[in-house]
PDB file of N, CA and C in Angstrom:
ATOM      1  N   UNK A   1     -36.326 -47.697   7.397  1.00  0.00           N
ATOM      2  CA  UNK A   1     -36.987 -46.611   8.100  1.00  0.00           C
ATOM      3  C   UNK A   1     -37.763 -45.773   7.099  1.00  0.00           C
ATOM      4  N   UNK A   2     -38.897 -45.966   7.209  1.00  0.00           N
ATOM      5  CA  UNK A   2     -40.036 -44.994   6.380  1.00  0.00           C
ATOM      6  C   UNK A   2     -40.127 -43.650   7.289  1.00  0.00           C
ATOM      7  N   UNK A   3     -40.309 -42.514   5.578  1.00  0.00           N
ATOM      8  CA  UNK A   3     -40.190 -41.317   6.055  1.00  0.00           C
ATOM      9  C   UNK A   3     -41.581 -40.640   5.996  1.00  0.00           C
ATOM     10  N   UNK A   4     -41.969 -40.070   7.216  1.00  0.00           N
ATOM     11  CA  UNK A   4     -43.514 -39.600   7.375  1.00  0.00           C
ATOM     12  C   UNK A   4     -43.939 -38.571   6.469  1.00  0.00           C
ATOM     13  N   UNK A   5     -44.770 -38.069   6.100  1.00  0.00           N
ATOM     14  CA  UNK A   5     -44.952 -36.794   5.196  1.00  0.00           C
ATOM     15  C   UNK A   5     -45.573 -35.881   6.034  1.00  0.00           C
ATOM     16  N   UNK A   6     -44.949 -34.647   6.060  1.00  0.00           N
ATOM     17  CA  UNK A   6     -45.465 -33.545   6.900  1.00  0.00           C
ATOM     18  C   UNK A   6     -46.729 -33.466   6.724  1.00  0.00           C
ATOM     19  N   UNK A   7     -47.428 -33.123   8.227  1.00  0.00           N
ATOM     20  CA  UNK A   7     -48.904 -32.592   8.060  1.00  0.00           C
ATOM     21  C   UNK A   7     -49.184 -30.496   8.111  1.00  0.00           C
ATOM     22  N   UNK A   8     -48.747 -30.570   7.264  1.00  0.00           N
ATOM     23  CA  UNK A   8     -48.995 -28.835   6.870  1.00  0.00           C
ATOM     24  C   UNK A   8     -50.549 -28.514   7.788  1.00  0.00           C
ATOM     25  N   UNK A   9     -51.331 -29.310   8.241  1.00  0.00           N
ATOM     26  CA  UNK A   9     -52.410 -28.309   8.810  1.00  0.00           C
ATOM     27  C   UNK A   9     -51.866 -28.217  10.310  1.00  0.00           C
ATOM     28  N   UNK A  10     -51.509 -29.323  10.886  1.00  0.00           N
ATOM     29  CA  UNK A  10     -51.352 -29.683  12.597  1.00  0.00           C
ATOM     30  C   UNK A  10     -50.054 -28.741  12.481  1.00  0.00           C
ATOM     31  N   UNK A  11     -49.149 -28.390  11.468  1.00  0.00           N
ATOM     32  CA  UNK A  11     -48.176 -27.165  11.328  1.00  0.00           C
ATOM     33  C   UNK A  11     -48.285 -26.059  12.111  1.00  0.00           C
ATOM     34  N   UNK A  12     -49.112 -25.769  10.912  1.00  0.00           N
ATOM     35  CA  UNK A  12     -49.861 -24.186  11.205  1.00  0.00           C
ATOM     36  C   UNK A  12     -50.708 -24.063  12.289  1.00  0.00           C
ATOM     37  N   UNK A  13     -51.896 -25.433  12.931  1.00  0.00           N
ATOM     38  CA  UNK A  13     -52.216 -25.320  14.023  1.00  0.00           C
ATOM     39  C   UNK A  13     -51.617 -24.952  15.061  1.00  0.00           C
ATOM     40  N   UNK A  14     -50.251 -25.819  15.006  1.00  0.00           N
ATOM     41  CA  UNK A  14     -49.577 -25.748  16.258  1.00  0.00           C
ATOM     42  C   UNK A  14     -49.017 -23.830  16.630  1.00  0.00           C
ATOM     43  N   UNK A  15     -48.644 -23.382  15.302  1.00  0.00           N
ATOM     44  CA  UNK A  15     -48.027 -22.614  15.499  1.00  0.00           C
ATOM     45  C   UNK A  15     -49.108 -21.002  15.568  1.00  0.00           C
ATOM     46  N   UNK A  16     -50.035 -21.309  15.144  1.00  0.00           N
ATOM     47  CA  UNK A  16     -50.961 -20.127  15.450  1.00  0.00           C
ATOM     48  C   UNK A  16     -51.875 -20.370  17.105  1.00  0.00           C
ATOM     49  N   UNK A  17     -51.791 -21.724  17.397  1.00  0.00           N
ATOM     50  CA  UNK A  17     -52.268 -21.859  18.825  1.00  0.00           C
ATOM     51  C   UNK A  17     -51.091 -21.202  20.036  1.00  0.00           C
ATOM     52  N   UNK A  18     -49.690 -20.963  19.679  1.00  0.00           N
ATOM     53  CA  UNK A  18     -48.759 -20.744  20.437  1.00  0.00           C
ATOM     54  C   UNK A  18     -48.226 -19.146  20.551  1.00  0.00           C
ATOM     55  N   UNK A  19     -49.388 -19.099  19.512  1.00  0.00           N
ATOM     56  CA  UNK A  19     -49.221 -17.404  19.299  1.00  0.00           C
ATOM     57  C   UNK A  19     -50.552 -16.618  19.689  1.00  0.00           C
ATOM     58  N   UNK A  20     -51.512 -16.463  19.879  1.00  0.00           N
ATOM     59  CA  UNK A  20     -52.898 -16.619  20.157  1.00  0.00           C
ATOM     60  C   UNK A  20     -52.974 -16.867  21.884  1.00  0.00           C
ATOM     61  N   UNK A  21     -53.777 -15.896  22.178  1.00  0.00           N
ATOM     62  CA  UNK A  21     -54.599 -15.827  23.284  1.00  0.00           C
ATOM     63  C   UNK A  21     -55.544 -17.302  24.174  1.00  0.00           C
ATOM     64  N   UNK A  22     -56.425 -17.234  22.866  1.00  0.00           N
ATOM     65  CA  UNK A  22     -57.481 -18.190  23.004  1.00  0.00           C
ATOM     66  C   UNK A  22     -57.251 -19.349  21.631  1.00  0.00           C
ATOM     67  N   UNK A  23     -56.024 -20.572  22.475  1.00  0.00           N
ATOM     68  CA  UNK A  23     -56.196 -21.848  21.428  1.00  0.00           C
ATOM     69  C   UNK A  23     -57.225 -22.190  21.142  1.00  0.00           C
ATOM     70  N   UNK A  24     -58.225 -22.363  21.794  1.00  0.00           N
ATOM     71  CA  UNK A  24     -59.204 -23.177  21.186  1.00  0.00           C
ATOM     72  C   UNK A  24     -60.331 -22.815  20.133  1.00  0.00           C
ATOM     73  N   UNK A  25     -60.067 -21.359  19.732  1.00  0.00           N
ATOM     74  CA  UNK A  25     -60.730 -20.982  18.765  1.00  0.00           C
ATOM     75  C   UNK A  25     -60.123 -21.504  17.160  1.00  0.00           C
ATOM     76  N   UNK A  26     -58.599 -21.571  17.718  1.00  0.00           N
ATOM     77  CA  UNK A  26     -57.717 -21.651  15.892  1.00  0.00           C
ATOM     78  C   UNK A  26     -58.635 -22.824  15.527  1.00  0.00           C
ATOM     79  N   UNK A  27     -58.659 -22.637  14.414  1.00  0.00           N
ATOM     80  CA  UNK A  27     -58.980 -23.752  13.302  1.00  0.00           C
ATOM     81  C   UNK A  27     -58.228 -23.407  11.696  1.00  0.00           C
ATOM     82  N   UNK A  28     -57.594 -24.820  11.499  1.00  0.00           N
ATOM     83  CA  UNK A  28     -57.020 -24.433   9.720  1.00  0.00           C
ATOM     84  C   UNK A  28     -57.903 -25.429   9.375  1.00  0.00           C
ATOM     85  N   UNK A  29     -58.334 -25.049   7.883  1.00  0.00           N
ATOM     86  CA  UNK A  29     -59.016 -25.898   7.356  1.00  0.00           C
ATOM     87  C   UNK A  29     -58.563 -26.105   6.047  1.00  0.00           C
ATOM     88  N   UNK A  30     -58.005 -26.861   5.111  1.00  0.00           N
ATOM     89  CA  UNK A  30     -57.469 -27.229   4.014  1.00  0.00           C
ATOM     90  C   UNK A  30     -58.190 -27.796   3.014  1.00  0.00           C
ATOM     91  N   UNK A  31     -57.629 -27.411   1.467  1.00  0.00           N
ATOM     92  CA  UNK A  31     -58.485 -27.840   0.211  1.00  0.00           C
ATOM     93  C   UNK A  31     -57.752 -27.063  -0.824  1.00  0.00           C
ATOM     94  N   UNK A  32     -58.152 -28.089  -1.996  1.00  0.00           N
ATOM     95  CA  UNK A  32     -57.230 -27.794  -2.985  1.00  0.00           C
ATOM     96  C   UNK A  32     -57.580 -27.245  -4.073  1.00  0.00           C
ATOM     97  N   UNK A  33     -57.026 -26.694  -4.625  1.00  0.00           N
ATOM     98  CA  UNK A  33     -57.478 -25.563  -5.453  1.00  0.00           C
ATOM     99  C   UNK A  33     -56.040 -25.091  -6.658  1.00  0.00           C
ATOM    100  N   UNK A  34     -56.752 -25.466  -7.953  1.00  0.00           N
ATOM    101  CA  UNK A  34     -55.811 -25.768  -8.950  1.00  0.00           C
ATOM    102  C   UNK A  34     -54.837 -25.848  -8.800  1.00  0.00           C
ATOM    103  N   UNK A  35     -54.364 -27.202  -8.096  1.00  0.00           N
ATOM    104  CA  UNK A  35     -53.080 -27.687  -8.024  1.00  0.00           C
ATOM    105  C   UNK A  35     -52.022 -27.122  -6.769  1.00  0.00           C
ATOM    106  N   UNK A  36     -52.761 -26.177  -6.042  1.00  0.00           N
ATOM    107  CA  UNK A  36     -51.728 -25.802  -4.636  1.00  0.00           C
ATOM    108  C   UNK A  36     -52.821 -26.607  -3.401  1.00  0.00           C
ATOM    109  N   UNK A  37     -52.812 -26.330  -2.660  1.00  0.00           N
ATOM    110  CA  UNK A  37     -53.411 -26.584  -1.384  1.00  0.00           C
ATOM    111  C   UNK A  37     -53.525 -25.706  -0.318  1.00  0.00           C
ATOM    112  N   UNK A  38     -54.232 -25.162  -0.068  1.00  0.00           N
ATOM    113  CA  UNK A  38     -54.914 -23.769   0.349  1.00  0.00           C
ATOM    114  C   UNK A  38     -55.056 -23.950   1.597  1.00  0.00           C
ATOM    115  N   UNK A  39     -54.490 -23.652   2.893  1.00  0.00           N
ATOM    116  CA  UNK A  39     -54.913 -23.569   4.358  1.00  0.00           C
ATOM    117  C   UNK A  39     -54.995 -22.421   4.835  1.00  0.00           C
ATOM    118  N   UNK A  40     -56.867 -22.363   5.371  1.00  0.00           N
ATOM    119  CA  UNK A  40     -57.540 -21.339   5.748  1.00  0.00           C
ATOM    120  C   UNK A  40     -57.394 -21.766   7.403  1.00  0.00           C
ATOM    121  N   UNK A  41     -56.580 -20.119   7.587  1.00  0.00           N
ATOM    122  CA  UNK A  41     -56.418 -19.770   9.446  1.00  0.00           C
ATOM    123  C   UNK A  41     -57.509 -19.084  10.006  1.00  0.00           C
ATOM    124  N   UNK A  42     -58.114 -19.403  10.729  1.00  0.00           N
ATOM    125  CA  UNK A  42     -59.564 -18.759  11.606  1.00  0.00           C
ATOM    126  C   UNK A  42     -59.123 -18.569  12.812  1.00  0.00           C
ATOM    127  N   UNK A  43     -58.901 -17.216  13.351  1.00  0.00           N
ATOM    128  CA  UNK A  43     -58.645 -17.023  15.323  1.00  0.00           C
ATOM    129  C   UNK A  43     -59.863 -16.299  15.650  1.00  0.00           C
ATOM    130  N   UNK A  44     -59.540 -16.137  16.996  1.00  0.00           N
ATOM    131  CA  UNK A  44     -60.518 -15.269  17.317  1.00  0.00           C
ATOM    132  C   UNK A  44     -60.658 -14.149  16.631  1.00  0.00           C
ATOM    133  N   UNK A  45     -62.165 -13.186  16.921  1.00  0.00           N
ATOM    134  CA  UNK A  45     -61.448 -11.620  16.305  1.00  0.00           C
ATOM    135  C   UNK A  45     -60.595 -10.980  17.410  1.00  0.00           C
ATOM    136  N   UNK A  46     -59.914 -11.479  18.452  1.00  0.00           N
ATOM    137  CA  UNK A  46     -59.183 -10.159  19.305  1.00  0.00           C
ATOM    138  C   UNK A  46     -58.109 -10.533  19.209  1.00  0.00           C
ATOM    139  N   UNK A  47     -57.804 -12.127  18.514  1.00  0.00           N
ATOM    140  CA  UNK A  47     -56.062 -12.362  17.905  1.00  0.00           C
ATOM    141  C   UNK A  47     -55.715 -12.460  17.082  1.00  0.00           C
ATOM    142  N   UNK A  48     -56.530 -11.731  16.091  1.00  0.00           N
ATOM    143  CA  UNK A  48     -56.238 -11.452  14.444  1.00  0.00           C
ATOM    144  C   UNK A  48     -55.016 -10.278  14.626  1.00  0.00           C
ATOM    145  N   UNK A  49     -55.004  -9.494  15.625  1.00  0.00           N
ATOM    146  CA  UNK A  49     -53.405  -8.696  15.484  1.00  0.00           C
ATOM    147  C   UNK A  49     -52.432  -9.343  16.328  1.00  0.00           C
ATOM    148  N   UNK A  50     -52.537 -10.144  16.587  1.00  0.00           N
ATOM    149  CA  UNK A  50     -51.395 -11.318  17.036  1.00  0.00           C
ATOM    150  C   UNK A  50     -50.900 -12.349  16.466  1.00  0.00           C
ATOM    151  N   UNK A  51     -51.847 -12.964  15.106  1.00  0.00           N
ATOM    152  CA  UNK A  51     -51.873 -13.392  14.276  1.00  0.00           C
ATOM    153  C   UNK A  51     -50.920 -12.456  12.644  1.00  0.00           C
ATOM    154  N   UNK A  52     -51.812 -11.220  12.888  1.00  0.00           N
ATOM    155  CA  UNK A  52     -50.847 -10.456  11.484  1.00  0.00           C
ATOM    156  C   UNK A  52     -49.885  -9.767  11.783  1.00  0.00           C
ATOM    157  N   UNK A  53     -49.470  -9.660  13.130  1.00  0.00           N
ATOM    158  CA  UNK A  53     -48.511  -8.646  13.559  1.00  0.00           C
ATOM    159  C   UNK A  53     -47.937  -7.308  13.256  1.00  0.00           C
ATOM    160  N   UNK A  54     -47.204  -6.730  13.302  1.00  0.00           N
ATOM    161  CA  UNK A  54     -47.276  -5.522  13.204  1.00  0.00           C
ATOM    162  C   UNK A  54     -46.230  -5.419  11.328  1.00  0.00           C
ATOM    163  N   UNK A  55     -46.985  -4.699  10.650  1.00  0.00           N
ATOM    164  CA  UNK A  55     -46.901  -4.936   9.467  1.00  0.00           C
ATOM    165  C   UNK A  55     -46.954  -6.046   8.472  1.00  0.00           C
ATOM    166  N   UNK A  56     -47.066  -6.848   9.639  1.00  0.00           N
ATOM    167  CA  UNK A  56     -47.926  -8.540   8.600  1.00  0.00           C
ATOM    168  C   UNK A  56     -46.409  -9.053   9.020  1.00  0.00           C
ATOM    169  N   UNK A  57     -45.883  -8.867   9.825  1.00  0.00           N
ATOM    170  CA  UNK A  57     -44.548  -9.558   9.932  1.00  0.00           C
ATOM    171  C   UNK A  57     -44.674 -11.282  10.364  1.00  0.00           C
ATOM    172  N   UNK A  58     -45.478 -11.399  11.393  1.00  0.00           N
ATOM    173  CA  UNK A  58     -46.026 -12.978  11.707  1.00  0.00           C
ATOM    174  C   UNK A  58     -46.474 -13.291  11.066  1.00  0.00           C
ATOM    175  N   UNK A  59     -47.798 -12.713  10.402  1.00  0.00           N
ATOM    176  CA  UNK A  59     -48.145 -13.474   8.729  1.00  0.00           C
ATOM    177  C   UNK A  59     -47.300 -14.122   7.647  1.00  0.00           C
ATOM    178  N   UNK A  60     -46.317 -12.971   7.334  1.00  0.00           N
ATOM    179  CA  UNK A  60     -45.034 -13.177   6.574  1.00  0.00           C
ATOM    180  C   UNK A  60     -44.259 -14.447   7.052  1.00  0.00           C
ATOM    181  N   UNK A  61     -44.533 -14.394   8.414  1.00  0.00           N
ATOM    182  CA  UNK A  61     -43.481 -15.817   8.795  1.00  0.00           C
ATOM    183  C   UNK A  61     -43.770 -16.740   8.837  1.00  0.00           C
ATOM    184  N   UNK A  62     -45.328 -16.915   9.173  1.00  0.00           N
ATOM    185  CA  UNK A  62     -45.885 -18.480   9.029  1.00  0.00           C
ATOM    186  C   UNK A  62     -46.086 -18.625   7.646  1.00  0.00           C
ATOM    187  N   UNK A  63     -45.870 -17.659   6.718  1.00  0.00           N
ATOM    188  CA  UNK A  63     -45.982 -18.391   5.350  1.00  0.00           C
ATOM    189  C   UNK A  63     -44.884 -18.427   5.008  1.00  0.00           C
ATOM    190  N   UNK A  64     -43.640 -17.950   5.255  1.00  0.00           N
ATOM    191  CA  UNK A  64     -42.977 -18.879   5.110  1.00  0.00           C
ATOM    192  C   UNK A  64     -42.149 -19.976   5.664  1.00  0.00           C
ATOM    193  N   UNK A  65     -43.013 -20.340   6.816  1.00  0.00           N
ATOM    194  CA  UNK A  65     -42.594 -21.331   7.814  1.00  0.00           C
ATOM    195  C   UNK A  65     -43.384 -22.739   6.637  1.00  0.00           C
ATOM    196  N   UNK A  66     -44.206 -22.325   6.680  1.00  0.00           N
ATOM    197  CA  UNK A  66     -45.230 -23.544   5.523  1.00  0.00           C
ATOM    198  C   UNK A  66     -44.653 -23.748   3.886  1.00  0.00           C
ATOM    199  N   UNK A  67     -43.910 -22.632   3.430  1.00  0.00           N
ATOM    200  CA  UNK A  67     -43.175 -22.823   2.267  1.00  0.00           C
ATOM    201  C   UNK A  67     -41.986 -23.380   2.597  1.00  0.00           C
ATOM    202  N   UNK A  68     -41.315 -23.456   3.327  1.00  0.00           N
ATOM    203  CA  UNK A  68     -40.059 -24.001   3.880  1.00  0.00           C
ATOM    204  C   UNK A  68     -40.288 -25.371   4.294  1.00  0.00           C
ATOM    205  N   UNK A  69     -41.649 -25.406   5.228  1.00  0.00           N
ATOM    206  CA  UNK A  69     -41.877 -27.443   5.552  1.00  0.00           C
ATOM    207  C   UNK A  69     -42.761 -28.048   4.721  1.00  0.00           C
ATOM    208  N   UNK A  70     -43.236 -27.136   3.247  1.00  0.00           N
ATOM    209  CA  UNK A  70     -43.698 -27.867   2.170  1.00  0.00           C
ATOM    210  C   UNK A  70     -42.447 -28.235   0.950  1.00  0.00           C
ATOM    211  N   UNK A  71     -41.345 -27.487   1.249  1.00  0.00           N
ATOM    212  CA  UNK A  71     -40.321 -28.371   0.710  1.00  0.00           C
ATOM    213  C   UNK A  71     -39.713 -30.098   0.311  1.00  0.00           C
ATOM    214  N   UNK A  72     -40.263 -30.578   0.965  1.00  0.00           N
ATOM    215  CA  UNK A  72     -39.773 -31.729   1.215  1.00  0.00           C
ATOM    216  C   UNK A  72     -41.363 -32.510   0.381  1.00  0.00           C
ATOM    217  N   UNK A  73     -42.175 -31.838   0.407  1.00  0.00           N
ATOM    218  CA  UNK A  73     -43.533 -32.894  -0.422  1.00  0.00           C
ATOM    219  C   UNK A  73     -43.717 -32.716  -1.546  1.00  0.00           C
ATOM    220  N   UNK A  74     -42.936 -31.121  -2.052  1.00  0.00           N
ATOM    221  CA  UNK A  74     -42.758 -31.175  -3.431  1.00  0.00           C
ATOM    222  C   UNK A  74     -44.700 -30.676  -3.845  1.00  0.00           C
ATOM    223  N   UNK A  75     -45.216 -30.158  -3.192  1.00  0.00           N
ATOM    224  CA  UNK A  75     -46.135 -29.496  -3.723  1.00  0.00           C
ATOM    225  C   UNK A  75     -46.554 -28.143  -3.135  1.00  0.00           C
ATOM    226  N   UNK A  76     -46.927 -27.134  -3.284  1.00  0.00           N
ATOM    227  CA  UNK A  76     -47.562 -26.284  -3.101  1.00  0.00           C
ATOM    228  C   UNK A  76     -48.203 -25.674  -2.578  1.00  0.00           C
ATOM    229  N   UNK A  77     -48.141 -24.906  -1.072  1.00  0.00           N
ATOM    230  CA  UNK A  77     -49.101 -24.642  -0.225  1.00  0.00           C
ATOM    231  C   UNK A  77     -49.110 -23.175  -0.242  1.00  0.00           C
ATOM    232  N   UNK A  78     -50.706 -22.728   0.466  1.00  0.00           N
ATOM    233  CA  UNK A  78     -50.590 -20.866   0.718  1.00  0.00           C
ATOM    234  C   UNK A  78     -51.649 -21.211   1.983  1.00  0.00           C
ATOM    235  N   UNK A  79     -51.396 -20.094   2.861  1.00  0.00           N
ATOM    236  CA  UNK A  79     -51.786 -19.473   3.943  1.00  0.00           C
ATOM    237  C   UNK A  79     -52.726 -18.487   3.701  1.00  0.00           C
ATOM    238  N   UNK A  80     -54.005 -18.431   3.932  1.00  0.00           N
ATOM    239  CA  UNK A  80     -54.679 -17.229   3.321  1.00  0.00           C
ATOM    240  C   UNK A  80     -55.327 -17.269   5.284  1.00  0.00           C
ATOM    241  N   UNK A  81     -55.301 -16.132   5.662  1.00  0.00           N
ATOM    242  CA  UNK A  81     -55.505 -15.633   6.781  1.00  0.00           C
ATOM    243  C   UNK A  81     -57.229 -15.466   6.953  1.00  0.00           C
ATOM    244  N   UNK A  82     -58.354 -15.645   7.590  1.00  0.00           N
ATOM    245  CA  UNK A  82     -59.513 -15.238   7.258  1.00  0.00           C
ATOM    246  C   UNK A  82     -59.823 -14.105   8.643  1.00  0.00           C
ATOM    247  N   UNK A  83     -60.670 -13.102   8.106  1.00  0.00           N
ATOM    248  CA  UNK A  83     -61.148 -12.386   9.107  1.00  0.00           C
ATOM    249  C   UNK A  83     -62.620 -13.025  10.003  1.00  0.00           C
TER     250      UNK A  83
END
């Protein structure tokens, strides 16, 4: 039994589309950058405070929802939020 390797973008997709108003705006877009791997979150502008929540508390959690299921690949990911 072969073991799959997490997809860190369809991750964060899933989980900023379930939080968000309007799914079909999310987009993550990924790229690497000295040695981590960088996934950029795009929502609408009217679910960017549904997205950062109230003191960045949902922010705080999807990054470390993505540090927790980048465990297992043994490399390096960040969440950078875009306005």
């Amino acid at each position: 039994m072969s073991e799959q390797s997490p997809n860190m973008v369809a991750l964060m997709e899933h989980a900023a589309k379930a939080l968000v108003e309007k799914p079909a705006d999310v987009l993550v877009e990924s790229f690497d950058e000295e040695g981590e791997i960088v996934l950029e979150l795009t929502v609408a502008e009217d679910d960017m405070g549904r997205i950062i929540g109230r003191q960045g508390r949902t922010a705080r959690a999807l990054r470390h929802l993505l540090r927790a299921a980048s465990l297992k690949t043994n490399k390096r990911y960040e969440l950078e939020i875009l306005e």
